[in-house]
N, C-alpha and C. Protein backbone atom coordinates (compact mmCIF):
# COMPACT_ATOMS: atom_id res chain seq x y z
N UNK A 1 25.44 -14.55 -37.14
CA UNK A 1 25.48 -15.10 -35.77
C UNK A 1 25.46 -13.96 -34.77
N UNK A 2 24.85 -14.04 -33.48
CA UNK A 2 24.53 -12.98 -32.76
C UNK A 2 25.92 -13.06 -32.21
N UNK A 3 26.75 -11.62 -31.47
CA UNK A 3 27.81 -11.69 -30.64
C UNK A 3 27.68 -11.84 -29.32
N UNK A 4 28.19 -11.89 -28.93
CA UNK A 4 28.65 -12.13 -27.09
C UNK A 4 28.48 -10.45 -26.74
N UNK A 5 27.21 -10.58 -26.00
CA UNK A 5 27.29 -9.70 -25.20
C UNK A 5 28.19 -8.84 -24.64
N UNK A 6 28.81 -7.35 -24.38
CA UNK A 6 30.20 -6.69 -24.10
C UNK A 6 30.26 -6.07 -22.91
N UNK A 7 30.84 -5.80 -21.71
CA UNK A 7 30.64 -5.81 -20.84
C UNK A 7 30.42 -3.92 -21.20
N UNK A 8 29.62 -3.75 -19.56
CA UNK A 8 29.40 -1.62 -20.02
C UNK A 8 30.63 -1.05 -19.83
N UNK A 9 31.33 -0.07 -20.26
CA UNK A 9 31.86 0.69 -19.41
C UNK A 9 32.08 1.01 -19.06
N UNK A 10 33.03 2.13 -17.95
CA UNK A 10 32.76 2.87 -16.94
C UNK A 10 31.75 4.30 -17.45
N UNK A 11 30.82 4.20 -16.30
CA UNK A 11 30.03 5.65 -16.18
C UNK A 11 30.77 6.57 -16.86
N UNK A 12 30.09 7.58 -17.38
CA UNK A 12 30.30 9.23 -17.68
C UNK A 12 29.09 10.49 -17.04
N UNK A 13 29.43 11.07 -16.72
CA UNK A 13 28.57 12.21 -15.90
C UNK A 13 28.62 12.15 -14.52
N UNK A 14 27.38 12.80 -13.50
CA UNK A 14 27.15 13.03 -12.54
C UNK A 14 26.94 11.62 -12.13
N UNK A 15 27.21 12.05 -10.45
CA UNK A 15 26.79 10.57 -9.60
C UNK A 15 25.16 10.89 -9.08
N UNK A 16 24.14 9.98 -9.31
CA UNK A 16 22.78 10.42 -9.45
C UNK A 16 22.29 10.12 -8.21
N UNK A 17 21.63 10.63 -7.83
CA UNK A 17 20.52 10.18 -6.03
C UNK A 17 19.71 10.02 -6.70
N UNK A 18 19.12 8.53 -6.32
CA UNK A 18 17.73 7.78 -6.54
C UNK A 18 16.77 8.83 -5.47
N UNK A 19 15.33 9.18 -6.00
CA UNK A 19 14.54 9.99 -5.30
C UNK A 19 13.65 8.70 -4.48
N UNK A 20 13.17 9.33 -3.10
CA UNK A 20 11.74 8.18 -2.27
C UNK A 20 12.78 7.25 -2.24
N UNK A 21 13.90 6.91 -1.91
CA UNK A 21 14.63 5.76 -1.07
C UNK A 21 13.69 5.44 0.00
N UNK A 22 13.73 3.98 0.46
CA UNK A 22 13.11 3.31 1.27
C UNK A 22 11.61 3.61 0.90
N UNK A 23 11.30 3.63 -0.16
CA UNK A 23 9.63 3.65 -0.51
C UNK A 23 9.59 2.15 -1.42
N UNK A 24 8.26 1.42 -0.96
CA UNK A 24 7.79 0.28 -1.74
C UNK A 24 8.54 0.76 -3.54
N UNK A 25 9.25 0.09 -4.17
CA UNK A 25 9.21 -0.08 -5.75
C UNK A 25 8.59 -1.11 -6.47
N UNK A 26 8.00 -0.31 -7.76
CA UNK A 26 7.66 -0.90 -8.50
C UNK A 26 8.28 -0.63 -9.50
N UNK A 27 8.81 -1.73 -10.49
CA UNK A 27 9.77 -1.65 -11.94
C UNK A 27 8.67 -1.53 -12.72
N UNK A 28 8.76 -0.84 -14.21
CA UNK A 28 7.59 -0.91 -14.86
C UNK A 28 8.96 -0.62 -16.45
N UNK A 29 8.51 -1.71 -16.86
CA UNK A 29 8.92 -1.71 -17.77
C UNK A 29 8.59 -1.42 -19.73
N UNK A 30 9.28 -0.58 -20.39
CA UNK A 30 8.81 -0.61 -21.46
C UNK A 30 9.69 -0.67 -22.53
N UNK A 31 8.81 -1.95 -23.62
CA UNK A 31 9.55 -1.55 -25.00
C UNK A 31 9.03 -1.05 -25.78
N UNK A 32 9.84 -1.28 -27.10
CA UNK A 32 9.83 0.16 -28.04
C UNK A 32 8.85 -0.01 -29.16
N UNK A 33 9.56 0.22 -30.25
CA UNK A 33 8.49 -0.11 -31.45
C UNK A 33 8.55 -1.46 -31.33
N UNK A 34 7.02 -2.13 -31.88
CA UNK A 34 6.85 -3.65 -32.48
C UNK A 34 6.85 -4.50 -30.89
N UNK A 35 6.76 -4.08 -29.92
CA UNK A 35 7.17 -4.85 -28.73
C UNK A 35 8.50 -5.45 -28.57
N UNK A 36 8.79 -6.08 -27.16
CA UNK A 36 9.90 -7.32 -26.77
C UNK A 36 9.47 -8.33 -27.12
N UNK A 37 10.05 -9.29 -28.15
CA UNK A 37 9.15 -10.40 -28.01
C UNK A 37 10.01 -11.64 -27.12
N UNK A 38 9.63 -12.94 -27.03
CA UNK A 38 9.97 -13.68 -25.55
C UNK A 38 11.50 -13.87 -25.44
N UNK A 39 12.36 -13.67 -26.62
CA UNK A 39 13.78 -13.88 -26.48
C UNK A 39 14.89 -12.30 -26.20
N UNK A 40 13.43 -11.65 -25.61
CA UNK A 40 14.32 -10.16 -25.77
C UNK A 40 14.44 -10.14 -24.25
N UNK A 41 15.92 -9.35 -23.67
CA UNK A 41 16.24 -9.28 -22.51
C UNK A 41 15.01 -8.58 -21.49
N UNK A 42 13.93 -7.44 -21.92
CA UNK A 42 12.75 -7.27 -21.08
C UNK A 42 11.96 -8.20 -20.60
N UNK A 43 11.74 -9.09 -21.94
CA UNK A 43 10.99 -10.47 -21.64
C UNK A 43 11.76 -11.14 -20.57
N UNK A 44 12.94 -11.61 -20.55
CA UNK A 44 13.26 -12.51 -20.00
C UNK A 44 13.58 -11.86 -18.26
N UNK A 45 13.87 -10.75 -18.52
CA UNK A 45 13.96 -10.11 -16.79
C UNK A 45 12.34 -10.29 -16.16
N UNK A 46 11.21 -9.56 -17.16
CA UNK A 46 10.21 -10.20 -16.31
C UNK A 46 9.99 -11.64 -15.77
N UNK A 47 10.26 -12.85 -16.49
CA UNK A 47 10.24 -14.26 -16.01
C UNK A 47 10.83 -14.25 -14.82
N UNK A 48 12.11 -13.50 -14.60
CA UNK A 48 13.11 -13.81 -13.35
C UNK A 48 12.26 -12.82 -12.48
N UNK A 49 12.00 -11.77 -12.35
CA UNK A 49 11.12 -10.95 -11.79
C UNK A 49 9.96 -10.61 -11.62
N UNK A 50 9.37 -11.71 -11.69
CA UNK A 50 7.75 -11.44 -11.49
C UNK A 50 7.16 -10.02 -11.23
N UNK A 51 7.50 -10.13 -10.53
CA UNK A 51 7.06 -8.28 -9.88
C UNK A 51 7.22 -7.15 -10.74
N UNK A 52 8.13 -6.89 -11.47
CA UNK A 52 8.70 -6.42 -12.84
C UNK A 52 7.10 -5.90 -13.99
N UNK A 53 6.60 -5.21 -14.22
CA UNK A 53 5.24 -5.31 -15.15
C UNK A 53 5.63 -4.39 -16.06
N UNK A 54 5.17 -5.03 -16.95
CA UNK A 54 5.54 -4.38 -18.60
C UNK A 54 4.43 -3.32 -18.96
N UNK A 55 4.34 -2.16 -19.40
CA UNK A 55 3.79 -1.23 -19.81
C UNK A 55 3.32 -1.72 -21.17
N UNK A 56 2.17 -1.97 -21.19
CA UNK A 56 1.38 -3.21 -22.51
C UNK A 56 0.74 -1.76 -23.58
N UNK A 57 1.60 -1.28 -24.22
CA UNK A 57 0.78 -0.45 -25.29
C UNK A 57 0.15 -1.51 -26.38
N UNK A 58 -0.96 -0.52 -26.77
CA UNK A 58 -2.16 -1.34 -27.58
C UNK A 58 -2.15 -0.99 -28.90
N UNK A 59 -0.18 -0.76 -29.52
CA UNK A 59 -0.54 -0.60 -30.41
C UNK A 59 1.04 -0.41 -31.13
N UNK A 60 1.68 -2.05 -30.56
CA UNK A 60 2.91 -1.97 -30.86
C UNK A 60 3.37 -1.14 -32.05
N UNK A 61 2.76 -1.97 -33.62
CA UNK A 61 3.26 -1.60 -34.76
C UNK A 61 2.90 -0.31 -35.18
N UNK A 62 1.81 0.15 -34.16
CA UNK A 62 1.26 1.61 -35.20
C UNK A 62 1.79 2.62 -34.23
N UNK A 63 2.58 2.97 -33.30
CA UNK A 63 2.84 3.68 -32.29
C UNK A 63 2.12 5.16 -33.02
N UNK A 64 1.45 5.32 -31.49
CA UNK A 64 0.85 7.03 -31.46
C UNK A 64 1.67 8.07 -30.35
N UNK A 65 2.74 8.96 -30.60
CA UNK A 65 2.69 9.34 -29.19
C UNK A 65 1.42 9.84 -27.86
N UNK A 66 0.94 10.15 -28.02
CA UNK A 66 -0.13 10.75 -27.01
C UNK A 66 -1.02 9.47 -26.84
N UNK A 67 -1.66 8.39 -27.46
CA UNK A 67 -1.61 7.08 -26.69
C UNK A 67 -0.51 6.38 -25.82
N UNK A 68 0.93 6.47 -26.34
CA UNK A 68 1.32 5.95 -25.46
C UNK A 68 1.80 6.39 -24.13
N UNK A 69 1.98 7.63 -24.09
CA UNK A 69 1.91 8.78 -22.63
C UNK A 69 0.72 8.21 -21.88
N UNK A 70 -0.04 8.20 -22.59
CA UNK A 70 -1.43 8.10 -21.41
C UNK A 70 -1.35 7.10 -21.34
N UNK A 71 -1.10 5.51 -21.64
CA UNK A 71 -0.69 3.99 -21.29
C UNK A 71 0.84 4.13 -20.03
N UNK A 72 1.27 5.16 -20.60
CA UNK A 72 2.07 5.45 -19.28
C UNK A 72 2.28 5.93 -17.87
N UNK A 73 1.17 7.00 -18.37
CA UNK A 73 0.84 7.68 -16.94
C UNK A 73 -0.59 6.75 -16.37
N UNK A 74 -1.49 6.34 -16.70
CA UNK A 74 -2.25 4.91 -15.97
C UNK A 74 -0.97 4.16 -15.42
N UNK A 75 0.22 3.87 -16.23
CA UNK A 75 1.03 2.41 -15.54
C UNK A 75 1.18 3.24 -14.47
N UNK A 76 2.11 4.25 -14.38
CA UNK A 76 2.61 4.87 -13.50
C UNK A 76 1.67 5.14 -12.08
N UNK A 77 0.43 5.41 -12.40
CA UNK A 77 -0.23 5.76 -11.23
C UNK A 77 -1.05 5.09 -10.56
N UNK A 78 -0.92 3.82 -11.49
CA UNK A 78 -1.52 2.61 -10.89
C UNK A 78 -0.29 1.72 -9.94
N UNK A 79 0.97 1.86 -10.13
CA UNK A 79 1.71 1.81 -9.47
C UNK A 79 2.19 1.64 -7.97
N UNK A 80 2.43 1.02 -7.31
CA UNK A 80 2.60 0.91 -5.79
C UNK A 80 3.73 1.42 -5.20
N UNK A 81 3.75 2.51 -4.74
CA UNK A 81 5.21 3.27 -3.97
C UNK A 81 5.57 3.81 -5.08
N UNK A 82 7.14 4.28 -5.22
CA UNK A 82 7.85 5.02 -5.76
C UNK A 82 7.84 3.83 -7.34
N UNK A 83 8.56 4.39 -8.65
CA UNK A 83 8.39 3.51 -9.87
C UNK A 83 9.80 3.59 -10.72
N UNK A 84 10.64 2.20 -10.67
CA UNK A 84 11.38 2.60 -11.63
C UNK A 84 10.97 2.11 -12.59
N UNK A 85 11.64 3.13 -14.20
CA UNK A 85 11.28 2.46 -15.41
C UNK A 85 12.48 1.80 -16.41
N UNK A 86 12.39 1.41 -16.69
CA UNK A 86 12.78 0.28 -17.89
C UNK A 86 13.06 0.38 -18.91
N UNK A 87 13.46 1.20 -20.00
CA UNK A 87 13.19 1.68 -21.46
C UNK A 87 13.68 0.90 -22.45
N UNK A 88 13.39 0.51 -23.46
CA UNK A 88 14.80 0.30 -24.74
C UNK A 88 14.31 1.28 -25.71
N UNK A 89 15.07 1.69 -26.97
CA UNK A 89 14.61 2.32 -27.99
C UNK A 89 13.52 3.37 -28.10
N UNK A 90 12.40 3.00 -29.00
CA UNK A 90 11.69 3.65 -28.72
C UNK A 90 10.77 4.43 -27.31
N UNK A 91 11.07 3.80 -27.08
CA UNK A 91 10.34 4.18 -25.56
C UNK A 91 10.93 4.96 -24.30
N UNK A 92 12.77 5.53 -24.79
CA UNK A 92 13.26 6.13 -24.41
C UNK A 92 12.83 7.83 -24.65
N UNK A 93 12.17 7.61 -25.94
CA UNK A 93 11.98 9.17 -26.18
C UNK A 93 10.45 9.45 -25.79
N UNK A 94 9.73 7.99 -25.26
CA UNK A 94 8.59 8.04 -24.75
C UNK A 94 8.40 9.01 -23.53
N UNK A 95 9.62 8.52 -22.87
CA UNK A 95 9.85 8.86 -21.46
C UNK A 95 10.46 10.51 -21.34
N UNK A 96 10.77 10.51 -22.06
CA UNK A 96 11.57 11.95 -22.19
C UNK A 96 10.37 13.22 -22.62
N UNK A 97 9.21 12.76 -23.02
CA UNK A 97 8.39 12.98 -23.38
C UNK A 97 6.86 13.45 -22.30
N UNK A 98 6.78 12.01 -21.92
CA UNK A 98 6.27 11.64 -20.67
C UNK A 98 6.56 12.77 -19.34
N UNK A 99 7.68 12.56 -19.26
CA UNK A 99 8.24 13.84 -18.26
C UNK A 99 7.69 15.03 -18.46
N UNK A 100 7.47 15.35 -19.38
CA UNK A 100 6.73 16.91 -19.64
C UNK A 100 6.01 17.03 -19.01
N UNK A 101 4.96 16.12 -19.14
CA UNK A 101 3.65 16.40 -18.38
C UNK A 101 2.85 15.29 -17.85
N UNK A 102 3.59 14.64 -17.40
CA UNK A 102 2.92 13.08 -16.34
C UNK A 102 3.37 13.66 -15.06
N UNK A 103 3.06 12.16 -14.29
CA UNK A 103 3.52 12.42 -12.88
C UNK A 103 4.80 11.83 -12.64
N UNK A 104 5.90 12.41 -12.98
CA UNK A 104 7.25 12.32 -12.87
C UNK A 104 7.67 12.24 -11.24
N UNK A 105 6.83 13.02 -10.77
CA UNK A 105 7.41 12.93 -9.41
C UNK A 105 6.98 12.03 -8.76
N UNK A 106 6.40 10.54 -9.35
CA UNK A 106 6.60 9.54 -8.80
C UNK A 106 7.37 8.44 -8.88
N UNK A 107 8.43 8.82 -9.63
CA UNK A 107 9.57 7.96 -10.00
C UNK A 107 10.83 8.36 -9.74
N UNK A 108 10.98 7.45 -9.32
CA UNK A 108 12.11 7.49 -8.31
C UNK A 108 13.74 7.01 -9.06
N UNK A 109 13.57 6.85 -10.08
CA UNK A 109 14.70 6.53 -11.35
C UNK A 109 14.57 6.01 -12.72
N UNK A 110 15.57 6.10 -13.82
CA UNK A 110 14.81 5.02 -15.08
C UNK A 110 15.98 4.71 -15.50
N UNK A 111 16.24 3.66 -16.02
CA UNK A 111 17.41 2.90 -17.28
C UNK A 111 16.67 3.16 -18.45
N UNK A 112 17.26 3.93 -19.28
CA UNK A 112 17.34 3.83 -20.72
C UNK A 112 18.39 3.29 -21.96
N UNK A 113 17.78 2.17 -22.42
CA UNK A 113 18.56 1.25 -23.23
C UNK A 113 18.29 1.51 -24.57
N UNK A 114 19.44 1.98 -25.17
CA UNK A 114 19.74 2.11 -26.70
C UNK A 114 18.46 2.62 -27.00
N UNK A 115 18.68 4.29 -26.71
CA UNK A 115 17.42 5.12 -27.65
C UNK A 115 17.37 5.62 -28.97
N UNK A 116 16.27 5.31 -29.55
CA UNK A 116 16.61 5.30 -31.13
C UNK A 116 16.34 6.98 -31.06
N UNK A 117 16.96 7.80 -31.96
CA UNK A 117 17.21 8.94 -32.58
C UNK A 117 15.79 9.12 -33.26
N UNK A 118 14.76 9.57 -32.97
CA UNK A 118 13.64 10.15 -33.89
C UNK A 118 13.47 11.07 -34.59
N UNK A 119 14.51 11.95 -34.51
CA UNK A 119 15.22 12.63 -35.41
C UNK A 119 15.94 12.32 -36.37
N UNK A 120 16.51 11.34 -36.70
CA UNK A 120 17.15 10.60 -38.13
C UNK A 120 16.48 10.70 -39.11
N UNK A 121 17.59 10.96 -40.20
CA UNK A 121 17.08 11.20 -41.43
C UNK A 121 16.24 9.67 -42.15
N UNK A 122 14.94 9.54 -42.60
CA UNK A 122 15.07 8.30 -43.03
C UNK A 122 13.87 7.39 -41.69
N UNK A 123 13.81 8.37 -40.95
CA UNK A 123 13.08 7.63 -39.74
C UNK A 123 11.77 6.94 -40.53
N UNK A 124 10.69 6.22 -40.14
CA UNK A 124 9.70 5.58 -40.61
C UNK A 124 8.73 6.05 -40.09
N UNK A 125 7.66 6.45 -40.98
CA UNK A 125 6.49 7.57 -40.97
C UNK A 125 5.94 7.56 -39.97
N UNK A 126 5.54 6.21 -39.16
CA UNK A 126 5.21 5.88 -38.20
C UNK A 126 5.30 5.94 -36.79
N UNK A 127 6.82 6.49 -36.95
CA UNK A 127 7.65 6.95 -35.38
C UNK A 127 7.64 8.39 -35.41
N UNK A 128 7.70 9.22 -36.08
CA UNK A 128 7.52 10.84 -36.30
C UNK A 128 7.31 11.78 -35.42
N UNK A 129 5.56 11.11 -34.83
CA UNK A 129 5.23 11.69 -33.96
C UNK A 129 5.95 11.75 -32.45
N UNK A 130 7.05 11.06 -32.18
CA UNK A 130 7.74 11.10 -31.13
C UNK A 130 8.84 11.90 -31.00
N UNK A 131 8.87 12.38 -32.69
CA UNK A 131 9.90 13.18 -32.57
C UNK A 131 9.56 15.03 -32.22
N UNK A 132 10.01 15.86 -32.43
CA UNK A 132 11.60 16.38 -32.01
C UNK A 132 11.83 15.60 -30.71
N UNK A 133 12.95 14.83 -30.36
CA UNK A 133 13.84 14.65 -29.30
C UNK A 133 13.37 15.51 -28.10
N UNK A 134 12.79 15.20 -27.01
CA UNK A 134 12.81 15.78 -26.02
C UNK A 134 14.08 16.23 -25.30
N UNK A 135 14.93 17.34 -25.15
CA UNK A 135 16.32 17.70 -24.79
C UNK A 135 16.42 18.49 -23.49
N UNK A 136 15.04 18.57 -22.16
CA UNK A 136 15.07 18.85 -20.98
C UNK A 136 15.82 17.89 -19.78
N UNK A 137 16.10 18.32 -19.58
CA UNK A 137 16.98 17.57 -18.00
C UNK A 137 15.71 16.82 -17.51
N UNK A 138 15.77 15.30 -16.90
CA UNK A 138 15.20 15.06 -16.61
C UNK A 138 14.91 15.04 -14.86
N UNK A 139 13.57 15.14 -14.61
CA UNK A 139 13.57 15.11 -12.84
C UNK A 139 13.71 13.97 -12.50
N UNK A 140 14.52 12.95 -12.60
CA UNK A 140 14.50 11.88 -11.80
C UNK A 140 15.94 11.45 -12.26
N UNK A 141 16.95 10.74 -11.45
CA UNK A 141 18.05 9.99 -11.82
C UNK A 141 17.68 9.19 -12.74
N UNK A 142 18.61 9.13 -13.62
CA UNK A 142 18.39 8.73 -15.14
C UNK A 142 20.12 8.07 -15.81
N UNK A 143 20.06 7.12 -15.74
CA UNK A 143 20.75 6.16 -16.58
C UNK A 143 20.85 5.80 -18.10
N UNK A 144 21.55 6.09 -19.19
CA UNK A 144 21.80 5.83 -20.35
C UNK A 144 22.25 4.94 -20.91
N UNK A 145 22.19 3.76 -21.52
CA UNK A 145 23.02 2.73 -21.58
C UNK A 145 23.24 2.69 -23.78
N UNK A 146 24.14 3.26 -24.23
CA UNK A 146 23.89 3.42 -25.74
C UNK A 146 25.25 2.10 -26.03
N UNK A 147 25.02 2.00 -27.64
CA UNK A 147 26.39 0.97 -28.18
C UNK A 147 27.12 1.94 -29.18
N UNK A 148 28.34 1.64 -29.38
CA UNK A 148 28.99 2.74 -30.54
C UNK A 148 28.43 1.83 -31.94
N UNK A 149 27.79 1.48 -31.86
CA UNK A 149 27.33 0.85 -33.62
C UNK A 149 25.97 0.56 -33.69
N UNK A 150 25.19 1.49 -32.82
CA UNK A 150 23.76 1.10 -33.24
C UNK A 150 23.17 2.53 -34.32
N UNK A 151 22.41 0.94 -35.47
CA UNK A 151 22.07 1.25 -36.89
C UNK A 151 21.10 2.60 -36.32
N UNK A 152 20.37 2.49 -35.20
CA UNK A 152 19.42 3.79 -35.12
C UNK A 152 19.79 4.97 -34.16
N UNK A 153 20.81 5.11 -33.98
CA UNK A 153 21.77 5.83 -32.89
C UNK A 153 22.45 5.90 -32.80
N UNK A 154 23.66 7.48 -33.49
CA UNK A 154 24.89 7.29 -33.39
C UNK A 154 25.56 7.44 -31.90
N UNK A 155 26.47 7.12 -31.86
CA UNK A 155 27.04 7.19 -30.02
C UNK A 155 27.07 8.91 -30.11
N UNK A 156 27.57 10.08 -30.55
CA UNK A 156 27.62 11.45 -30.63
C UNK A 156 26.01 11.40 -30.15
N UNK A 157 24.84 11.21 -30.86
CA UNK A 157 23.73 11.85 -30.60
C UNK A 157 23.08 11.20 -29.26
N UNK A 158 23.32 9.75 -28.81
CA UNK A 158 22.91 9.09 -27.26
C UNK A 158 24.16 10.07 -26.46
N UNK A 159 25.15 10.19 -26.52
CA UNK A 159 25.74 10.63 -25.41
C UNK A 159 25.23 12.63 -25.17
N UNK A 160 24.80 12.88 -26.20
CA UNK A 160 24.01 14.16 -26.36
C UNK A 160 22.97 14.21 -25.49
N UNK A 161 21.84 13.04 -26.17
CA UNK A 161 20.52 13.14 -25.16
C UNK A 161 21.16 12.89 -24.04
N UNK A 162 22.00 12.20 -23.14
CA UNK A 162 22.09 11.41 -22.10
C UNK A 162 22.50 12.91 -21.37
N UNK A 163 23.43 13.67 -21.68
CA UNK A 163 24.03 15.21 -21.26
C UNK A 163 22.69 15.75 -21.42
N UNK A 164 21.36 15.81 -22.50
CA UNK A 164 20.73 16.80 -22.17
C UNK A 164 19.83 16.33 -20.96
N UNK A 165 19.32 14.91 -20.82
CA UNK A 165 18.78 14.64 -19.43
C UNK A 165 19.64 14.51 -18.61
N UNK A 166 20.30 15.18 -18.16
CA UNK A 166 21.23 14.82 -17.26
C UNK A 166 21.44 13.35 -16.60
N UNK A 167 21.98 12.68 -17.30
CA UNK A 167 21.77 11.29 -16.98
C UNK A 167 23.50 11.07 -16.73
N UNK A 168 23.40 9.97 -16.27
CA UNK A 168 24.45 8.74 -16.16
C UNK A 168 25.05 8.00 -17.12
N UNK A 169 25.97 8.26 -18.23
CA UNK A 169 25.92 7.67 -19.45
C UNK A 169 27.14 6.05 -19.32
N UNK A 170 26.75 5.25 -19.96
CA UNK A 170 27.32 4.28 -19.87
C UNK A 170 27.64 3.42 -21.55
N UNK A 171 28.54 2.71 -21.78
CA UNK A 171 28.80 2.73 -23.24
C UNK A 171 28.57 0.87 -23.20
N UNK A 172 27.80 -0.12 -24.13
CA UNK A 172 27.71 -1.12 -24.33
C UNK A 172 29.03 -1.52 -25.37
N UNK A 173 29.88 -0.63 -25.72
CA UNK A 173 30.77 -1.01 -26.98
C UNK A 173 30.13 -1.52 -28.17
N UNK A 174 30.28 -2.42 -29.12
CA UNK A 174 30.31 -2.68 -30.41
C UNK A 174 28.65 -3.34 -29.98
N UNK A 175 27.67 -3.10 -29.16
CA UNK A 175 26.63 -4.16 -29.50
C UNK A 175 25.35 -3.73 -30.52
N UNK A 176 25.18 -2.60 -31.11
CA UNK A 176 24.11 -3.17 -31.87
C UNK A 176 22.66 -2.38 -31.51
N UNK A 177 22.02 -2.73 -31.71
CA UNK A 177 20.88 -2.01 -30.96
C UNK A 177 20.32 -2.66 -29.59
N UNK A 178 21.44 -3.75 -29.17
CA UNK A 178 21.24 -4.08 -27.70
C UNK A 178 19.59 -4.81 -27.91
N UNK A 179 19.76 -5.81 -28.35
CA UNK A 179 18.56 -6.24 -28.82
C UNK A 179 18.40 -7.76 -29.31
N UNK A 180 17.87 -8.37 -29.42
CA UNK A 180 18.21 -9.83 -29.66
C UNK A 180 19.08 -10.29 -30.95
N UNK A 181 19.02 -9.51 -31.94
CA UNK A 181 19.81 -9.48 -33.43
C UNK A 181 21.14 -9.18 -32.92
N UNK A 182 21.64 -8.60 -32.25
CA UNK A 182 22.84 -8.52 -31.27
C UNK A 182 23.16 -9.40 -30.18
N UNK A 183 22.72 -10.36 -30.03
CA UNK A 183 23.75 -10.69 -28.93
C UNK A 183 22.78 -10.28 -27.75
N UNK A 184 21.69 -9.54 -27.62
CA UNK A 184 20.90 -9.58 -25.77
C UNK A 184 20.02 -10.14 -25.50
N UNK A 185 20.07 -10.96 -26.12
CA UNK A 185 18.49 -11.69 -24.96
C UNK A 185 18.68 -11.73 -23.91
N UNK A 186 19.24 -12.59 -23.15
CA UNK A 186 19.14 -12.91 -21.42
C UNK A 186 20.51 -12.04 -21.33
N UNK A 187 20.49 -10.83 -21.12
CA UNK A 187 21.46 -9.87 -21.32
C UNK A 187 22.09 -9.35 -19.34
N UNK A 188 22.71 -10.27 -19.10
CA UNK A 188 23.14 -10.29 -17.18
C UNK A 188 23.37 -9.05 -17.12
N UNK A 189 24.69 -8.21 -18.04
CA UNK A 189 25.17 -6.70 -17.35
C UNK A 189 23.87 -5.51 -17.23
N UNK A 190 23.20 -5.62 -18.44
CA UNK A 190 22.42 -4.27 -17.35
C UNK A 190 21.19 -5.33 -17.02
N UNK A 191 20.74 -6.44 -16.49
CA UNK A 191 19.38 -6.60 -15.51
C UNK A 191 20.41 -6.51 -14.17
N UNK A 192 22.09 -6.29 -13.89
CA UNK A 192 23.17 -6.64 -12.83
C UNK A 192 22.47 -4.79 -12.40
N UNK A 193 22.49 -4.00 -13.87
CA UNK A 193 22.96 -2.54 -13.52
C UNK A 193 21.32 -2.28 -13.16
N UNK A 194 20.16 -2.75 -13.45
CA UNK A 194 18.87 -2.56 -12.88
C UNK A 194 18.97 -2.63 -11.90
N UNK A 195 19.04 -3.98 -11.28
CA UNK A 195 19.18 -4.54 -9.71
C UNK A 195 19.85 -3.29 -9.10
N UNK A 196 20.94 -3.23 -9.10
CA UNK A 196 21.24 -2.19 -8.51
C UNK A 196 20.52 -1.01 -8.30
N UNK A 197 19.94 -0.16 -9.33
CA UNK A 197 19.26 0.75 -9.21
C UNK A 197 18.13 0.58 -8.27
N UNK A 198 17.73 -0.44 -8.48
CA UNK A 198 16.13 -0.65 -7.77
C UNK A 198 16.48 -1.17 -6.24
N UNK A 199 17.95 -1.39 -5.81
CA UNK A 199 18.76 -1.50 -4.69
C UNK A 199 18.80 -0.12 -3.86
N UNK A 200 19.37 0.63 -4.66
CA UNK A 200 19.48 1.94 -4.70
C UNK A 200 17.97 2.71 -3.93
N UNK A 201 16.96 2.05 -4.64
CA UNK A 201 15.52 2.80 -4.25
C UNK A 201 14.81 2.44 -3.22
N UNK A 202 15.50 1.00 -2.75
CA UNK A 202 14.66 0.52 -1.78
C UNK A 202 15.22 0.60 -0.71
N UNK A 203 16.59 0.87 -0.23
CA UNK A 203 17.29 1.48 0.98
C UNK A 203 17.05 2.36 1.96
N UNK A 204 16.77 2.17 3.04
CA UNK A 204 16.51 3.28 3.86
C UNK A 204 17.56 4.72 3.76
N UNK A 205 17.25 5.91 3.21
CA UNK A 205 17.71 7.04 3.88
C UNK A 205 17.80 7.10 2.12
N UNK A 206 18.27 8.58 1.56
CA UNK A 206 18.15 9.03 0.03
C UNK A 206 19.92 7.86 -0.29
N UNK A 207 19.69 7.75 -1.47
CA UNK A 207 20.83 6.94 -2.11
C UNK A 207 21.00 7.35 -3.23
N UNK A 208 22.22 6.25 -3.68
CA UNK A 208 23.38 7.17 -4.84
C UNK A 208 23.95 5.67 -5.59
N UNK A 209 23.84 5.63 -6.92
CA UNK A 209 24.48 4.55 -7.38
C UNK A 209 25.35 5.09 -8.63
N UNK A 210 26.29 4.71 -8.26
CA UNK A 210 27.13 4.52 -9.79
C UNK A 210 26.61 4.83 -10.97
């Protein structure tokens, strides 16, 4: 049986300034390996958010890194105003990745939800190429959201990456890989902790969220 969702809690790290406050946002969202499918909390924030657009890689099950960078940097620059992003799992180390050498400096923040370790022993042949772990600070305010019991991420190695991008780290407790087998589909606390962020971006004058 899936559990009850756990509330986050409190922040760890720096207090972050959203970059391009008061610039048009666009959310652009991405999942990881295999896609979101319709009962997963990405899915269901786009329904409530129209505006919200999912980063459609063409190649859920076979992930390539360097296809999916370039499916990223098109989302990104097709984009209207400043861009926040969206992550779960895999697609956290997309982004970390991405940053190297996209146009980072058009994003104006990102939530990253339960990033799987591509470095694990045991990883699947298929995800590889995403690995070594990208471990640069990232240029944009950056949010972490990990669980202490997810099967692909120990809490030591998310609260690691989250310190090496200098991010915002935040703890889900006992959930899992934050994922529909857990307990998130229509998952309120972080689309509560998105909103905010994308609150954060659309304010006149530079801003600061929790």
């Amino acid at each position: 049986m899936a559990s009850e969702a756990k509330q986050l809690g409190a922040p760890e790290g720096p207090t972050l300034a959203v970059r391009g406050a008061g610039a048009p946002i666009s959310v652009l969202v991405l999942p990881g390996y295999g896609g979101s499918g319709p009962n997963h909390w990405q899915t269901i924030w786009e329904s409530r958010h129209p505006s919200w657009q999912r980063v459609a890689q063409g190649n859920w099950d076979s992930p390539r890194l360097d296809d999916w960078v370039r499916v990223l940097e098109e989302s990104v620059r097709g984009s209207r105003g400043r861009v926040v992003l969206v992550s779960h799992s895999l697609a956290c180390s997309l982004i970390a990745h991405w940053a190297r050498r996209g146009s980072s400096g058009l994003v104006a923040a990102a939530l990253l939800v339960a990033p799987a370790d591509v470095d694990r022993r045991g990883i699947a042949p298929e995800l590889r190429s995403f690995g070594p772990m990208p471990l640069e600070r990232l240029p944009f305010g950056t949010w972490v959201v990990a669980s202490t019991d997810d099967p692909h991420c120990t809490l030591a190695r998310a609260r690691s990456f989250s310190a090496a991008w200098g991010a915002r780290f935040l703890s889900a407790g006992a959930s899992g890989h934050i994922n529909v087998a857990s307990g998130h589909g229509d998952w309120r606390q972080g689309e509560a902790l998105l909103e905010r962020i994308v609150h954060a971006a659309s304010v006149v004058g530079r801003a600061a969220c929790g």
